[in-house]
Protein backbone atom coordinates (compact mmCIF):
# COMPACT_ATOMS: atom_id res chain seq x y z
CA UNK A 1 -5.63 15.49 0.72
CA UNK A 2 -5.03 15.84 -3.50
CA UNK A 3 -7.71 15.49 -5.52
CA UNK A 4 -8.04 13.64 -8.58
CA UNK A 5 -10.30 13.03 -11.68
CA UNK A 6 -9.84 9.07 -12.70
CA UNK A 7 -10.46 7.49 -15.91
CA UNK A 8 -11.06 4.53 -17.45
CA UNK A 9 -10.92 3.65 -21.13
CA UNK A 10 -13.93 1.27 -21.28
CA UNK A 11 -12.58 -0.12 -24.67
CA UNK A 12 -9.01 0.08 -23.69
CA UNK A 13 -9.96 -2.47 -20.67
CA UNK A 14 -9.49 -5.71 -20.72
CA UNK A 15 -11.13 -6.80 -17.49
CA UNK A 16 -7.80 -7.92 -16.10
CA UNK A 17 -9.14 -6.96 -12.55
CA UNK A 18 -5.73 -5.16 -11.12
CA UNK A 19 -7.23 -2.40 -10.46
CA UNK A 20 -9.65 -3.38 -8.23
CA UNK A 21 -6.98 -5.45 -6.24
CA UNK A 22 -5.07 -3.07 -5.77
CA UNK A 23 -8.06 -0.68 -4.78
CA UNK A 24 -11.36 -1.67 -4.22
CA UNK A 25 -12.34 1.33 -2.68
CA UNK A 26 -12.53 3.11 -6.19
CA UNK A 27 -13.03 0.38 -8.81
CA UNK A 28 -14.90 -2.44 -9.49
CA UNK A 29 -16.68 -4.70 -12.27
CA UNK A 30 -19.30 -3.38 -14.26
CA UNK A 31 -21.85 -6.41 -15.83
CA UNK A 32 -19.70 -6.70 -18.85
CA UNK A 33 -16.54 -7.75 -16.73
CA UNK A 34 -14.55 -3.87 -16.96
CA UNK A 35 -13.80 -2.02 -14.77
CA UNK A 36 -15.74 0.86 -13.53
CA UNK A 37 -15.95 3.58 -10.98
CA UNK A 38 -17.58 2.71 -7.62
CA UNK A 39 -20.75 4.36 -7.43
CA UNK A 40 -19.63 6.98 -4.33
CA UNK A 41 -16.67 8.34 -6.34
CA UNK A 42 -18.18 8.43 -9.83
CA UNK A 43 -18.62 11.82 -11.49
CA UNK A 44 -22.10 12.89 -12.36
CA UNK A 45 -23.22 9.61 -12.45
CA UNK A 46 -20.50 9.02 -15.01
CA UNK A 47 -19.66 5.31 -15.15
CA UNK A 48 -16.11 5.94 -16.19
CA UNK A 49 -15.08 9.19 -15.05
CA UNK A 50 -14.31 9.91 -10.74
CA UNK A 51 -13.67 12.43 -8.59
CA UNK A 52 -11.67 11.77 -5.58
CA UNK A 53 -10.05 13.78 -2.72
CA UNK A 54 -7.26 10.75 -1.87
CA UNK A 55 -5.85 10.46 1.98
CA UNK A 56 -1.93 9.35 0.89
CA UNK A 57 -3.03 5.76 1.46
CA UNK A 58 -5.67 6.02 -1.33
CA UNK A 59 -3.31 7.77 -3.50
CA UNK A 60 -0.47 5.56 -3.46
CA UNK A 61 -3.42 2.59 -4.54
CA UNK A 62 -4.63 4.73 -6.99
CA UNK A 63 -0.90 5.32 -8.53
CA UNK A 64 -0.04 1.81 -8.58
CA UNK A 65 -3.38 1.01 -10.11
CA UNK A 66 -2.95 2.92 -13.17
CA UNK A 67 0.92 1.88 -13.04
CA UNK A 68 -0.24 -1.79 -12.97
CA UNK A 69 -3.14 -1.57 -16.12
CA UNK A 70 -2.02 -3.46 -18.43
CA UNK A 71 -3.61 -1.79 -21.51
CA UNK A 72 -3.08 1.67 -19.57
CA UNK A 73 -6.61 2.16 -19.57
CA UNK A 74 -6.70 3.95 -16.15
CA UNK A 75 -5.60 7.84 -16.28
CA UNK A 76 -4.96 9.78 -13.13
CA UNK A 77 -5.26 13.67 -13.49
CA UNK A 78 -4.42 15.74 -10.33
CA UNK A 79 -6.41 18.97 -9.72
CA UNK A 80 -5.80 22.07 -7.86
């Protein structure tokens, strides 16, 4: 498994929703209509900022996630 630190640029976001087609498992809507980090991912309670150790599946959904943004609000950093 890779792990990865996700975020989101809360201003940057439009509330376009790709993201969380594309994968649910890791985003969803916050009350104002952006996206945010599911609760089980986020980092130290961090709205905006995850942690994840991605099986390939979840990987590929998070690449084509932050491919798909259109204001490129979603950043993917891989660790280790």
């Amino acid at each position: 498994m890779v792990k990865y630190r996700v975020t989101i640029d809360k201003e940057a976001c439009i509330g376009d929703g790709i993201c969380i087609s594309i994968c649910p498992e890791v985003f969803e809507f916050n009350d104002e209509g952006k996206a945010r980090i599911v609760e089980k991912y986020r980092e130290e309670g961090k709205e905006y900022t995850g942690l994840i150790e991605a099986t390939e599946d979840l990987e590929n959904s998070l690449t084509q996630a932050e491919a798909m943004c259109p204001t490129q609000a979603i950043k993917l950093f891989k660790l280790e």
